[in-house]
Protein backbone atom coordinates (compact mmCIF):
# COMPACT_ATOMS: atom_id res chain seq x y z
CA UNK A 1 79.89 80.64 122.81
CA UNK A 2 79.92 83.30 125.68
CA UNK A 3 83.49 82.28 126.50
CA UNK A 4 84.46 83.14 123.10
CA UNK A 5 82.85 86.31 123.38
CA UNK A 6 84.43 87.21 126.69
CA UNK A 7 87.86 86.31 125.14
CA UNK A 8 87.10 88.57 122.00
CA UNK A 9 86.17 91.80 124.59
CA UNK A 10 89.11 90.99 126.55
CA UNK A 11 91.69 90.59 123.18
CA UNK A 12 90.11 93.70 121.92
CA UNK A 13 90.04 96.16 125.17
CA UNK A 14 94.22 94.84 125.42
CA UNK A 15 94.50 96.00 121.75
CA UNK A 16 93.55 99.67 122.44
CA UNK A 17 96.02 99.37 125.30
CA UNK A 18 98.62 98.18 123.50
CA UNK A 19 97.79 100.39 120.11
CA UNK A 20 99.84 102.91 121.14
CA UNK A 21 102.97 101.11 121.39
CA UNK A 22 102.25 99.89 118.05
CA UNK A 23 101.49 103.18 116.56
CA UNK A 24 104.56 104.28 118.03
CA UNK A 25 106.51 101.00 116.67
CA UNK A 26 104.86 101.83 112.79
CA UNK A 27 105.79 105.33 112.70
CA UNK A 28 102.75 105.73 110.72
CA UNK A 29 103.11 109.16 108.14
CA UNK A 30 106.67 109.18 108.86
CA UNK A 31 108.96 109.19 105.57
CA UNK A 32 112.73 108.86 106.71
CA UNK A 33 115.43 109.81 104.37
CA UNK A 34 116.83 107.47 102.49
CA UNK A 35 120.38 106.72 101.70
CA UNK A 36 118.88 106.61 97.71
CA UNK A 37 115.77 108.18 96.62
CA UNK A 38 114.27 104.89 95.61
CA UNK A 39 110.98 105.51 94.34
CA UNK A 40 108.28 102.51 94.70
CA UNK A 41 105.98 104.51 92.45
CA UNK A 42 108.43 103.97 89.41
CA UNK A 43 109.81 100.39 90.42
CA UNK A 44 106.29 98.90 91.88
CA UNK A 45 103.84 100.83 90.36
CA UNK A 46 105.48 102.64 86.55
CA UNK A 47 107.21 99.42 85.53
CA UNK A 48 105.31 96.74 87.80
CA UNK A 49 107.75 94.97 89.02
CA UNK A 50 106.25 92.54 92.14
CA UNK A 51 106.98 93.23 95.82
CA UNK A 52 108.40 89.44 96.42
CA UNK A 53 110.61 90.00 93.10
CA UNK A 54 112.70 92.59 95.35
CA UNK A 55 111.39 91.46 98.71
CA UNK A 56 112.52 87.59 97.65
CA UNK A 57 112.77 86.61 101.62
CA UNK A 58 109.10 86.81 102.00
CA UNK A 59 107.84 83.99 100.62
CA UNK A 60 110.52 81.86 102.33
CA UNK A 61 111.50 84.09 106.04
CA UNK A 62 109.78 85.32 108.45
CA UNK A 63 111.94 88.80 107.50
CA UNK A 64 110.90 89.96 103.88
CA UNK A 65 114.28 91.56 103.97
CA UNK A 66 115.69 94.81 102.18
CA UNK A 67 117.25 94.35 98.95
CA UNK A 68 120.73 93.98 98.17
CA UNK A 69 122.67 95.83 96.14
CA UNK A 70 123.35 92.56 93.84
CA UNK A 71 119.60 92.37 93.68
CA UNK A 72 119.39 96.15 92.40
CA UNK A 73 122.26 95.60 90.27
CA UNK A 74 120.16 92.46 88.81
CA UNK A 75 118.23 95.23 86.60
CA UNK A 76 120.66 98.44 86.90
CA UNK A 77 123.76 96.96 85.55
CA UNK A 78 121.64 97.02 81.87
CA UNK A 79 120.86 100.03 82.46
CA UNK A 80 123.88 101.85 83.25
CA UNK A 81 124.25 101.35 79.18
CA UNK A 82 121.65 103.93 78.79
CA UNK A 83 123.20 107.35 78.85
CA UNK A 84 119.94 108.71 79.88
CA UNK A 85 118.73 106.37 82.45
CA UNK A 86 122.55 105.92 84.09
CA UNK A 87 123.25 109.87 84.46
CA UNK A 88 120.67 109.58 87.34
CA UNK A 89 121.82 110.30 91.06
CA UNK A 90 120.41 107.36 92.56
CA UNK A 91 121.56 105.24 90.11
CA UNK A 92 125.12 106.73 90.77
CA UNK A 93 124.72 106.15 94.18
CA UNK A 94 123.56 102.38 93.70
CA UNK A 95 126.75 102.23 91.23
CA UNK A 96 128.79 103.83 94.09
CA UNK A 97 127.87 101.07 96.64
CA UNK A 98 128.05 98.43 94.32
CA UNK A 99 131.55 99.13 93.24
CA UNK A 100 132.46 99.63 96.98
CA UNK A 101 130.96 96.36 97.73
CA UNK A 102 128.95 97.64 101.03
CA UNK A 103 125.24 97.25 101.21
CA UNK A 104 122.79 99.96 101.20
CA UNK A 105 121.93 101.04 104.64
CA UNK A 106 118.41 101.55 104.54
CA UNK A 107 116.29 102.33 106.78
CA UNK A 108 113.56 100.08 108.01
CA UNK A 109 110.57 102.03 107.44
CA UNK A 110 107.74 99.02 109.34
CA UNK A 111 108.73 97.38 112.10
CA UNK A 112 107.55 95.22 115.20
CA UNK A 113 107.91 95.59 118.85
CA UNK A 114 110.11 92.61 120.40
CA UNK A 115 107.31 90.79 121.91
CA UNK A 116 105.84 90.27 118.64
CA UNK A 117 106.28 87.48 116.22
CA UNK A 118 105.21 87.97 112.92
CA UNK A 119 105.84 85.82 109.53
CA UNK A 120 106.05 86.90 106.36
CA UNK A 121 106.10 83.62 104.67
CA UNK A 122 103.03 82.69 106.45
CA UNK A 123 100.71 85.54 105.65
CA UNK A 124 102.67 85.64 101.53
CA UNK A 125 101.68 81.74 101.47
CA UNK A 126 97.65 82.76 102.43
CA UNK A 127 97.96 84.55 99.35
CA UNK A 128 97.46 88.25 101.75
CA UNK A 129 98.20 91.14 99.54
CA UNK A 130 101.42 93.29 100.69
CA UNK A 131 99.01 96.14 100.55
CA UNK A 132 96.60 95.15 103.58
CA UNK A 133 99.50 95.99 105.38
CA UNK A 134 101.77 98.34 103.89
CA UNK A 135 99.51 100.20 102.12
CA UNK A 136 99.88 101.42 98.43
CA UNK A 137 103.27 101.41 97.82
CA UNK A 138 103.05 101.49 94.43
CA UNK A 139 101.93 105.09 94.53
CA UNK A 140 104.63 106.28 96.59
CA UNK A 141 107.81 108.27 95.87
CA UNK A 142 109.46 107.88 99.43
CA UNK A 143 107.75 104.99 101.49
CA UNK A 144 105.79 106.24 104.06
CA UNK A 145 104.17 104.24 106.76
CA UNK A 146 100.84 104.53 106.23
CA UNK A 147 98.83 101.51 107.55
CA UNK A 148 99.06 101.65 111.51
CA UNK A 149 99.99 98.28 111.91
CA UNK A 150 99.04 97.47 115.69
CA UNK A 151 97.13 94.38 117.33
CA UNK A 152 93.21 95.55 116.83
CA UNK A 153 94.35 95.57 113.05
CA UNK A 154 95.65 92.13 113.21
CA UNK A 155 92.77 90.78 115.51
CA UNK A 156 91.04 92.22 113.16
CA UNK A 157 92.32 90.54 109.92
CA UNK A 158 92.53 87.40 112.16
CA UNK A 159 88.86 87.31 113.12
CA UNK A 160 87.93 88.01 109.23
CA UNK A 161 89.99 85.29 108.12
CA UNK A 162 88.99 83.07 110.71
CA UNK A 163 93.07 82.93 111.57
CA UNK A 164 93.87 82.13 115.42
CA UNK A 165 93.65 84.92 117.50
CA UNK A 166 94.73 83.14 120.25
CA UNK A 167 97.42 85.11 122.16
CA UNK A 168 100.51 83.10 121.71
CA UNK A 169 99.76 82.86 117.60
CA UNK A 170 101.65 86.22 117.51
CA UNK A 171 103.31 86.99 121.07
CA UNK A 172 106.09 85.53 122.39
């Protein structure tokens, strides 16, 4: 039992070492432009549509992915019948791409240092809510990163779920 403790002190004290490189690596309160002004408060929260309907990679990758443009086009191509709801620029824009046949080049708003390996499929299959990580999306015009995702965090999470913490669970 006093190993386990010593091993906790020790994963913990290397977490507020490494935080900052993770804080760095989340760019937590940064919004980046865009190449669309896609807005997760209409999509996710106004008309509900589910992270892993757009995020489809998730449940299956370790990558959740960005959409593609077919994906977007999935529900836009209906609506570019709608006079009111086509005229909009970011729906132009998506029609623009689309019709060019390039993808979107978003940009990745999360993201993980090198050394880490991280799963989406494995946290989306313990039923973990995209939110305990990336925050309330579905209140956000332009996707901020808001959660500082960095080890304590995870150790954190970990420990409450009684998930491995051992080192080489998430490190390469």
């Amino acid at each position: 039992m006093k190993g386990v403790r010593i091993v906790v002190i020790v994963v913990l004290l290397v977490a507020a070492g490494v935080g900052v490189i993770f804080l760095t690596a989340s760019g937590r309160g940064n919004a980046v432009e865009q190449p669309i002004a896609f807005s997760h408060k209409i999509h996710a929260g106004q008309n509900q549509i589910p992270c892993l309907y757009c995020h489809a990679n998730a449940r299956r990758s370790a990558v959740a992915g960005i959409p593609s443009v077919q994906r977007c086009m999935s529900c836009h191509r209906s609506l570019t019948a709608d006079k009111d709801k086509a005229d909009k620029p970011g729906i132009e824009k998506l029609k623009e791409y689309w019709e060019k046949e390039e993808p979107i080049p978003w940009v990745r708003v999360y993201d993980q240092p090198d050394f880490v390996r991280f799963s989406h499929k494995r946290h989306v299959l313990k039923e973990i809510a995209c939110e305990a990580c990336h925050g309330p999306v579905e209140t956000m015009d332009q996707i901020e990163a808001v959660v500082v995702v960095n080890m304590d965090r995870c150790v954190s999470c970990h420990m409450e779920r009684r998930a491995s913490i051992d080192c080489w669970t998430c490190h390469k």
